[in-house]
Protein backbone atom coordinates (compact mmCIF):
# COMPACT_ATOMS: atom_id res chain seq x y z
CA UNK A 1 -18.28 11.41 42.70
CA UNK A 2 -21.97 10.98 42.19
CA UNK A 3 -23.34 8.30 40.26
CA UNK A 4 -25.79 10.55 38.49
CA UNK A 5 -22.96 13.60 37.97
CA UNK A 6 -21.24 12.72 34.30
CA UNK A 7 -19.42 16.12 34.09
CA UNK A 8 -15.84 15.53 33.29
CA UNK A 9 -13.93 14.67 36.91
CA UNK A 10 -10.24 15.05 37.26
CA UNK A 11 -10.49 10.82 37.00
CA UNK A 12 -12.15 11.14 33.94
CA UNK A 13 -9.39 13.20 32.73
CA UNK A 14 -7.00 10.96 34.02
CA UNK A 15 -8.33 7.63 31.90
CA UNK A 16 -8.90 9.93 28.85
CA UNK A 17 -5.31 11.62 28.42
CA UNK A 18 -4.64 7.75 29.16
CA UNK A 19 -6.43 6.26 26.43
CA UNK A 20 -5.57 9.41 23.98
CA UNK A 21 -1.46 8.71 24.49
CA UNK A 22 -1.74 5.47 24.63
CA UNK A 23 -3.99 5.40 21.01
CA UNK A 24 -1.24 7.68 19.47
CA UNK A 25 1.55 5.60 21.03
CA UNK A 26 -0.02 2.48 19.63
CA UNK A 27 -0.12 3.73 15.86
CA UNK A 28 3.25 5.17 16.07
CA UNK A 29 4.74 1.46 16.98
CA UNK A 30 2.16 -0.22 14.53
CA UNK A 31 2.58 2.44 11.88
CA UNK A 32 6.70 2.27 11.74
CA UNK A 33 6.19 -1.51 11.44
CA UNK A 34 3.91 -1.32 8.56
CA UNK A 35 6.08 1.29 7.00
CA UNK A 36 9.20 -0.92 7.25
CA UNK A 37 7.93 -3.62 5.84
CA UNK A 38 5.92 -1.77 2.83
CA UNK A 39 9.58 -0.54 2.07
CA UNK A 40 11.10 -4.15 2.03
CA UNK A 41 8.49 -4.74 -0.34
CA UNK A 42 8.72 -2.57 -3.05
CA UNK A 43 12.42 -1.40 -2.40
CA UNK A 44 13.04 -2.87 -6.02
CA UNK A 45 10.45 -1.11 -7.39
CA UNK A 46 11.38 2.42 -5.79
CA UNK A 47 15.05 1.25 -7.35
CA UNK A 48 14.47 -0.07 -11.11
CA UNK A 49 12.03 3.08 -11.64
CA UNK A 50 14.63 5.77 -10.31
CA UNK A 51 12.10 7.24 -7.80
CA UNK A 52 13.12 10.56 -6.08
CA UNK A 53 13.03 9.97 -2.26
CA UNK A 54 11.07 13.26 -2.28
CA UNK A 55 8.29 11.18 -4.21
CA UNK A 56 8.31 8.21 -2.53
CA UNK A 57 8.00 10.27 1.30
CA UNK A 58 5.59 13.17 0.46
CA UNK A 59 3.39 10.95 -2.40
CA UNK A 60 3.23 7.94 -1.21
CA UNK A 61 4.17 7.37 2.60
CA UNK A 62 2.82 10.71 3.49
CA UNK A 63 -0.30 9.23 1.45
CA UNK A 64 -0.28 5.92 3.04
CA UNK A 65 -0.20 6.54 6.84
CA UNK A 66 -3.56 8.42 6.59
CA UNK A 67 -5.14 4.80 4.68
CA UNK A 68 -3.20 2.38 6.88
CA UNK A 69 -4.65 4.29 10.27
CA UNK A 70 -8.14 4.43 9.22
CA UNK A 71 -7.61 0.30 8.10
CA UNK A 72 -6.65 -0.80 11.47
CA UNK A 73 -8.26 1.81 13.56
CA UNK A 74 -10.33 -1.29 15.24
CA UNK A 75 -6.97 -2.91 15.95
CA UNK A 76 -5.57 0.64 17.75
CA UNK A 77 -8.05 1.27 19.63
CA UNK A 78 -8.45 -2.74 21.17
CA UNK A 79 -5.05 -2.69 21.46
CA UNK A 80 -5.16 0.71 23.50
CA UNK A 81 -7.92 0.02 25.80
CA UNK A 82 -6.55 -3.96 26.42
CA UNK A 83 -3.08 -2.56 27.33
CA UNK A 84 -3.52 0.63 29.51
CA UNK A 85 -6.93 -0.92 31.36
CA UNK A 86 -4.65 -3.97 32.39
CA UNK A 87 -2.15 -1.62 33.52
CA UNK A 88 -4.92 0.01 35.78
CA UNK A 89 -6.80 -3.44 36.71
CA UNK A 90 -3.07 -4.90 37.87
CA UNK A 91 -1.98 -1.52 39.79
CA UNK A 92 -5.50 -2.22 41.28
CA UNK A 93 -6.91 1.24 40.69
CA UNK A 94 -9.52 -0.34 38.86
CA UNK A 95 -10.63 -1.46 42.12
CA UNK A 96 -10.19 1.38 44.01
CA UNK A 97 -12.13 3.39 41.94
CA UNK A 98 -14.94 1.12 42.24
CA UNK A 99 -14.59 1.11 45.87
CA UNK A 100 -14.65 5.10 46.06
CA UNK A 101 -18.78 4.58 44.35
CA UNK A 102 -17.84 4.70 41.20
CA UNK A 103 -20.14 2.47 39.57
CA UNK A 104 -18.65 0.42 36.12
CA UNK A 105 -21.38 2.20 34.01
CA UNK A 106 -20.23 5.50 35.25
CA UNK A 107 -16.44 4.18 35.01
CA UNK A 108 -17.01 3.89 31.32
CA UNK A 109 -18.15 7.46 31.19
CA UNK A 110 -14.74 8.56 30.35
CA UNK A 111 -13.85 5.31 27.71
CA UNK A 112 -16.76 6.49 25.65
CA UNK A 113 -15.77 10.01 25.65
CA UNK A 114 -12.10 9.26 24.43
CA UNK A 115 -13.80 6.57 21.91
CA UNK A 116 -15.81 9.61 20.37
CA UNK A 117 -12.96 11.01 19.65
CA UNK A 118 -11.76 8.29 17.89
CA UNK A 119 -14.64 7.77 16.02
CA UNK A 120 -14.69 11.70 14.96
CA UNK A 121 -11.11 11.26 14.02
CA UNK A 122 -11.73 8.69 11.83
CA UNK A 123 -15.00 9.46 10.47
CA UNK A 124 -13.13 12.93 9.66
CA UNK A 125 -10.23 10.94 7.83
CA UNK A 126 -12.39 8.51 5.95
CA UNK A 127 -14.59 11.72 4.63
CA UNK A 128 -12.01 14.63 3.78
CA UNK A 129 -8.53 13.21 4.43
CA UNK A 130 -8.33 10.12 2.54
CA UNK A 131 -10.21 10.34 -0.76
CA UNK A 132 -7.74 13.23 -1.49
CA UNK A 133 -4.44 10.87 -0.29
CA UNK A 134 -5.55 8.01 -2.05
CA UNK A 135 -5.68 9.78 -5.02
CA UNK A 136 -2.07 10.44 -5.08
CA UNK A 137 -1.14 7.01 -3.04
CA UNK A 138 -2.80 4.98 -5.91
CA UNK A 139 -1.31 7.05 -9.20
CA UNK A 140 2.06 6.35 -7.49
CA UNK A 141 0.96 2.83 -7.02
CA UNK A 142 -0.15 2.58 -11.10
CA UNK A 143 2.99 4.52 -12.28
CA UNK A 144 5.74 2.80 -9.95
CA UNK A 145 4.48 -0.41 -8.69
CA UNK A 146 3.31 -3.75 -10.33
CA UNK A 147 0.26 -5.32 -9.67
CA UNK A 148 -1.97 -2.51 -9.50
CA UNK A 149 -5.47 -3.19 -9.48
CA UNK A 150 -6.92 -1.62 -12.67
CA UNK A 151 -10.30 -2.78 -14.16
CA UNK A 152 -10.74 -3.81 -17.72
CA UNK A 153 -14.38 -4.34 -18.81
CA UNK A 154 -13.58 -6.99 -20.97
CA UNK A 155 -16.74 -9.21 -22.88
CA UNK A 156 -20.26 -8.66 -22.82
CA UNK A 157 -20.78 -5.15 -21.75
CA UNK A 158 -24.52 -3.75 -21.12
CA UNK A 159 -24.66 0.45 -20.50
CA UNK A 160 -27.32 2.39 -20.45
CA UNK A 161 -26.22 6.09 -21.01
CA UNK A 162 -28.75 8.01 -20.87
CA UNK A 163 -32.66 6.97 -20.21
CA UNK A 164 -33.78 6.44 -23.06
CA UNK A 165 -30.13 5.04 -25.12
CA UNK A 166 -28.41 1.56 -24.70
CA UNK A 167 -25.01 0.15 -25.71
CA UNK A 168 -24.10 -3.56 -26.01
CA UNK A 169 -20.43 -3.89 -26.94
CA UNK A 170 -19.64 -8.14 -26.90
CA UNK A 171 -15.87 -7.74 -26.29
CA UNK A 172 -13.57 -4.60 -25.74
CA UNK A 173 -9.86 -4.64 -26.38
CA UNK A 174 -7.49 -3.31 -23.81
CA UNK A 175 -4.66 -3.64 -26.90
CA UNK A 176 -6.38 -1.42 -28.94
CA UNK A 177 -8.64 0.42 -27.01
CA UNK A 178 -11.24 -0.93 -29.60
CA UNK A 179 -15.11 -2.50 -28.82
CA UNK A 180 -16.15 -5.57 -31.21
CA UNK A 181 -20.09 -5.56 -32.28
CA UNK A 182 -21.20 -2.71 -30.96
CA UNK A 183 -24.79 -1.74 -30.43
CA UNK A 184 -26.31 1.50 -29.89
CA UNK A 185 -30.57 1.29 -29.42
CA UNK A 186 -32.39 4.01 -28.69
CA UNK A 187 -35.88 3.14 -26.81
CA UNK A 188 -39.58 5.07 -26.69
CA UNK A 189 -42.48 3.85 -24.30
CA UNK A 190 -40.36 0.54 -24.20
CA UNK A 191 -40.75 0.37 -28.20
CA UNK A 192 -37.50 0.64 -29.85
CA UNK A 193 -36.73 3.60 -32.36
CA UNK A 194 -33.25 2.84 -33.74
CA UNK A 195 -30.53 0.10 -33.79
CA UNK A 196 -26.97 1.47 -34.94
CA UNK A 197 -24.91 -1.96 -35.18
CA UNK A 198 -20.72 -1.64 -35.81
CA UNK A 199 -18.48 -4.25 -36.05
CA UNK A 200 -15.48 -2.37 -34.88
CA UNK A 201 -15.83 1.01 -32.37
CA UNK A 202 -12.37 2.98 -31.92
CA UNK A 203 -11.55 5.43 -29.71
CA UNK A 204 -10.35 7.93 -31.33
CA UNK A 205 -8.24 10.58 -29.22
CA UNK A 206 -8.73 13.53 -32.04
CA UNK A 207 -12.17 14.26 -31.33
CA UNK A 208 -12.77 12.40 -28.17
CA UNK A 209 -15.30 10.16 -29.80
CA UNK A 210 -16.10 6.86 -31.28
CA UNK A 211 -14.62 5.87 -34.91
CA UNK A 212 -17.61 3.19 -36.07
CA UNK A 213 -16.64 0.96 -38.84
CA UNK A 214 -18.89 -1.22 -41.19
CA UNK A 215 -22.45 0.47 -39.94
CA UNK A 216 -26.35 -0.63 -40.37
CA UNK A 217 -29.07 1.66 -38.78
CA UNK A 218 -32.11 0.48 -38.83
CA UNK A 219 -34.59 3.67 -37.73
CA UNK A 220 -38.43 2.08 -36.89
CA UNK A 221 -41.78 3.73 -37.21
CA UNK A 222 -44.70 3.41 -35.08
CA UNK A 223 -46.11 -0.05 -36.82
CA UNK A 224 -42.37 -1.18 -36.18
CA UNK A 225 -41.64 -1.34 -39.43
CA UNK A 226 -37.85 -0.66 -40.48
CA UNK A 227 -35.67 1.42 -42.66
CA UNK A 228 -32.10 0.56 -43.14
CA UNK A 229 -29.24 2.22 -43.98
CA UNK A 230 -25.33 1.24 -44.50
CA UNK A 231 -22.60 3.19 -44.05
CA UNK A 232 -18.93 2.50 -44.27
CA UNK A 233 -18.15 4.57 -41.28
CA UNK A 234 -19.32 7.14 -38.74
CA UNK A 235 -18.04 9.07 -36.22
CA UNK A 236 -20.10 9.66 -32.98
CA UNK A 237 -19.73 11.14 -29.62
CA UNK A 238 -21.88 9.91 -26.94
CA UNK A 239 -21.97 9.60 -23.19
CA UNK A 240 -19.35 6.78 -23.32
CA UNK A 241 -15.92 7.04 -23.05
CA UNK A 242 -12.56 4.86 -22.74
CA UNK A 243 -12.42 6.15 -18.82
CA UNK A 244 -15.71 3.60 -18.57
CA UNK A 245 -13.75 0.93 -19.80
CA UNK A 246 -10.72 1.46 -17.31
CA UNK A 247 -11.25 2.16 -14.13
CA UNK A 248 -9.48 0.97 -10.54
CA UNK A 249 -11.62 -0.87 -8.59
CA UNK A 250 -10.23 1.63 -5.78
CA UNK A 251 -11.75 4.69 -7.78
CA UNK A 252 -14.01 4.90 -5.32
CA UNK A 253 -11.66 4.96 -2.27
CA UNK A 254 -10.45 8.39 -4.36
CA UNK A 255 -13.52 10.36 -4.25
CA UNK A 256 -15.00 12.32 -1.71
CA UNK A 257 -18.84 11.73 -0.41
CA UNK A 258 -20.15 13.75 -3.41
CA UNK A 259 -18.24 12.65 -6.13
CA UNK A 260 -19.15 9.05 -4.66
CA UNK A 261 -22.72 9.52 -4.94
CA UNK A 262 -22.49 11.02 -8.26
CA UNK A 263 -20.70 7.72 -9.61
CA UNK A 264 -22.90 5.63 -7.80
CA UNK A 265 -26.20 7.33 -9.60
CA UNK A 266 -24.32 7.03 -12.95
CA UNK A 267 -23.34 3.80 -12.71
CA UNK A 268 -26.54 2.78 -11.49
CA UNK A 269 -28.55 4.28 -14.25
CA UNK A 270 -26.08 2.25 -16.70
CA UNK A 271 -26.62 -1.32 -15.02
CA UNK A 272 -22.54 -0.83 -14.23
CA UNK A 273 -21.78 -3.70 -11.37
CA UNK A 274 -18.65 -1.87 -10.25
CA UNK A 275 -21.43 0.41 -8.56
CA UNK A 276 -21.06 -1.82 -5.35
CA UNK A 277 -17.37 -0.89 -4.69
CA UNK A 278 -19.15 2.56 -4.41
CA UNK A 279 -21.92 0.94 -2.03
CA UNK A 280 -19.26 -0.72 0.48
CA UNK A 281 -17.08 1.97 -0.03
CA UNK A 282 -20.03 4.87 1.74
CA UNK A 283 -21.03 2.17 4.10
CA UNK A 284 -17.61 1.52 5.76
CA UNK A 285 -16.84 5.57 6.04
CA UNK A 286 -19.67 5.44 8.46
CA UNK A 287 -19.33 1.54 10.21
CA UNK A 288 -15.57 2.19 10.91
CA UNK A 289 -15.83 4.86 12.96
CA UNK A 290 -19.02 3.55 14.66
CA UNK A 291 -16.26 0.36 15.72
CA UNK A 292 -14.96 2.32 17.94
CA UNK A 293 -17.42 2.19 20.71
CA UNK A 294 -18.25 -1.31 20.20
CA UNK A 295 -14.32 -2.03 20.96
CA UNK A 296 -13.69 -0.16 23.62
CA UNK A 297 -16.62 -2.09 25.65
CA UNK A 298 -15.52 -5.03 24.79
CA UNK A 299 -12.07 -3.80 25.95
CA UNK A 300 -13.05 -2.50 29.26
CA UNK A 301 -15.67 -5.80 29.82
CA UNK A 302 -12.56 -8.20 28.91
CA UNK A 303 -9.37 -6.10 31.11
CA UNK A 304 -10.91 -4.45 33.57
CA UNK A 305 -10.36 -7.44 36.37
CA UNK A 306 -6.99 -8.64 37.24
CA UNK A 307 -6.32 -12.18 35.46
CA UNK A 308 -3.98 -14.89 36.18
CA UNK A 309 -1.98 -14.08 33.28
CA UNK A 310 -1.40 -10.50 33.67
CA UNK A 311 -1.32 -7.83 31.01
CA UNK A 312 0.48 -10.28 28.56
CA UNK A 313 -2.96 -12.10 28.38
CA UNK A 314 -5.12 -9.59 27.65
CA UNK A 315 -3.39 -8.39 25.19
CA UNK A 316 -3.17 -11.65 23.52
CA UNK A 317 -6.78 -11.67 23.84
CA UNK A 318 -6.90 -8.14 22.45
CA UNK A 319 -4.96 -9.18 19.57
CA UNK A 320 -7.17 -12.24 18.61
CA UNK A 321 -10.35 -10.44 19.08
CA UNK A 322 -9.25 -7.19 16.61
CA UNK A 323 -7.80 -9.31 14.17
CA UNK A 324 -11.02 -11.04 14.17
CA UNK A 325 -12.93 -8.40 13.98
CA UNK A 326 -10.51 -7.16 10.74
CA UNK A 327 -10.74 -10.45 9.40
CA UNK A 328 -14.24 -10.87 9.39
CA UNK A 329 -15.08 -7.54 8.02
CA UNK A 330 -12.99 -8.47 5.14
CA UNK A 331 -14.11 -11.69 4.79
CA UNK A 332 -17.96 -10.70 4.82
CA UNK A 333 -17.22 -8.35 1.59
CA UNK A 334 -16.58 -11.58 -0.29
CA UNK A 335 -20.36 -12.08 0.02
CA UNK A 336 -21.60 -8.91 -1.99
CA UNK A 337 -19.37 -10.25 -5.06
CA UNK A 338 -21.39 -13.52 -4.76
CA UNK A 339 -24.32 -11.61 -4.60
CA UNK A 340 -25.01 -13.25 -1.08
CA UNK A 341 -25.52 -9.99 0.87
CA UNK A 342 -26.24 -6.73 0.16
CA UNK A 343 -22.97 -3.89 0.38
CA UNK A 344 -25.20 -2.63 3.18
CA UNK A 345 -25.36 -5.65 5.29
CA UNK A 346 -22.01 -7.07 4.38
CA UNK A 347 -20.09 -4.17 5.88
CA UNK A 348 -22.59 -3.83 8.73
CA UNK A 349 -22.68 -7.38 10.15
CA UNK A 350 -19.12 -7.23 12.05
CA UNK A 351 -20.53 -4.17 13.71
CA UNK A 352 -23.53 -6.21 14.27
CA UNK A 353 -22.01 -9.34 15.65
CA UNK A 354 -19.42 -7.69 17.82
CA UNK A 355 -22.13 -5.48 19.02
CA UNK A 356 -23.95 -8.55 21.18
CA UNK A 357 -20.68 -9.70 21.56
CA UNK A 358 -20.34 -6.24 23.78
CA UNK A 359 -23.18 -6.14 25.23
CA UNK A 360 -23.40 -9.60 26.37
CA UNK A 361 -19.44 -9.08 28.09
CA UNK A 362 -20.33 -5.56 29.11
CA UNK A 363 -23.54 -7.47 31.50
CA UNK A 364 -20.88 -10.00 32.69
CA UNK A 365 -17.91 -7.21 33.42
CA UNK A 366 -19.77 -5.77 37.08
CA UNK A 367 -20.24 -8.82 38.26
């Protein structure tokens, strides 16, 4: 094989189909462990709600598998490239490869190839696939299962709803589906024009709307002096409704890429901090399928020599270093709701990390 040549040999073949079977075989054993334990889980929920086991396989599990293999993607493919690369390095075919001129660099010719693949699988999941499933995964969640996670905005609550109107409402009850002292401005060349203070807002399901109680409106001319005017009550529609004081944090996990940016612009023009669930949300569709190459160099650098301990070490290195890499990428989202790091950087920086990580085992692996 030349070194130069990187069209598709009957060896590349060989470690692709290889990394391929192995990568499915992997998320069959992972996924039907998962699966069994979700089930021991919520067995009493499926139970004391009565749920059809036509609901709970096509709805849910059906739902879940595609969210559970995009989640621990990293961990498949480490996984798959630790185990059957061991297999290779002990059968010492590793070596005879290398001995037949096949340099390392061109060796990982065909890892990269079958990584792509991952990557394009799960950049295909995480863009049209998902959204869609976790739609129906997380209504069966909110209907059958405790604990889900809804959002209630709950005390002082800024929106801006359109670019020149503001709302302040200082509490909002989830009881009642009622806001306490709430403030509608309207603003011109940062001068304000109008203050409508309530102190009750109701939803009111008739009319899709706003039910103000006890109402002042002070309108303001040009020298800002004011005119006011009570009224007992008034009904309104505006560009707020109940749906913006409920949401899942997940929402965003349900939407595909341009129903996410039209949240995210919405949400930004209202000053709405759920907006960066919506910002680490866009950023990991893209960093989790870019994992994919930096783990399978770091699998190939770490199991492609024979080791003392055989295939049962690597793979206990494998398993370390991909729960690490899970660990940490959950662990550096805690940062964006501390306002430490950006979405952009928090979801980025295992990639980042890892990525030296590679490179600086990759150097080490030839030698």
């Amino acid at each position: 094989m030349k070194e130069n040549s990187f069209r598709l040999k009957k060896l590349d073949w060989y470690i692709i189909k290889k990394f391929i079977g192995t990568y499915l075989f992997c998320f069959l054993v992972i996924i039907t462990v998962v699966i069994i334990v979700d089930i021991s889980e919520k067995i009493d929920n499926f139970v004391d709600h009565n749920v059809s086991l036509y609901e709970i396989v096509f709805d849910y599990y059906l739902n879940f598998i595609p969210h559970i293999m995009n989640m621990f993607s990293p961990l498949f493919v480490f996984i798959t490239v630790i185990f059957f690369t061991s297999k290779l390095a002990g059968n010492s075919e590793i070596i005879a490869m290398l001995s037949g001129g096949v340099s390392f660099h061109r060796l990982m010719v065909p890892y990269l190839v079958s990584a792509a693949f991952v990557a394009l699988l799960s950049w295909t999941l995480g863009m049209y696939v998902i959204p869609h499933a976790n739609g129906v995964r997380l209504d069966f969640e909110q209907k059958y299962i405790e604990n889900t996670r809804i959002f209630s905005a709950g005390r002082n609550i800024h929106y801006q709803i359109s670019p020149t109107d503001y709302v302040y409402a200082e509490s909002f009850s989830s009881w009642n589906n009622t806001i306490y002292s709430f403030t509608l401005e309207s603003m011109e060349d940062f001068k304000i024009k109008s203050k409508l203070s309530a102190e009750i807002a109701k939803w009111d399901t008739t009319f899709n709307g706003w039910q103000l109680s006890n109402c002042v409106i002070r309108d303001y001319d040009e020298h800002g002096n004011s005119t006011v005017t009570v009224k007992s009550s008034i009904d309104t529609i505006i560009p707020l409704t109940l749906e913006d004081f409920y949401r899942r944090r997940s929402v965003v996990e349900t939407l595909n890429n341009k129903d996410l940016k039209a949240l995210m612009k919405l949400q930004r023009s209202r000053g709405d901090k759920l907006v960066k669930y919506g910002m680490m949300e866009r950023n990991k569709r893209y960093s989790m399928p870019f994992s994919a190459f930096i783990l399978t160099i770091m699998g190939v650098s770490l199991s492609s020599k024979k080791r003392r301990g055989g295939l049962g070490l690597n793979i206990g290195i494998g398993l370390a270093l991909s729960f690490s890499y899970i660990l940490f990428m959950r662990f550096s989202e805690m940062f964006v709701h501390t306002d430490t790091l950006s979405p952009f950087a928090a979801i980025w920086l295992p990639n980042m990390i890892f990525a030296i990580v590679a490179v600086f085992l990759y150097r080490l692996a030839p030698k």
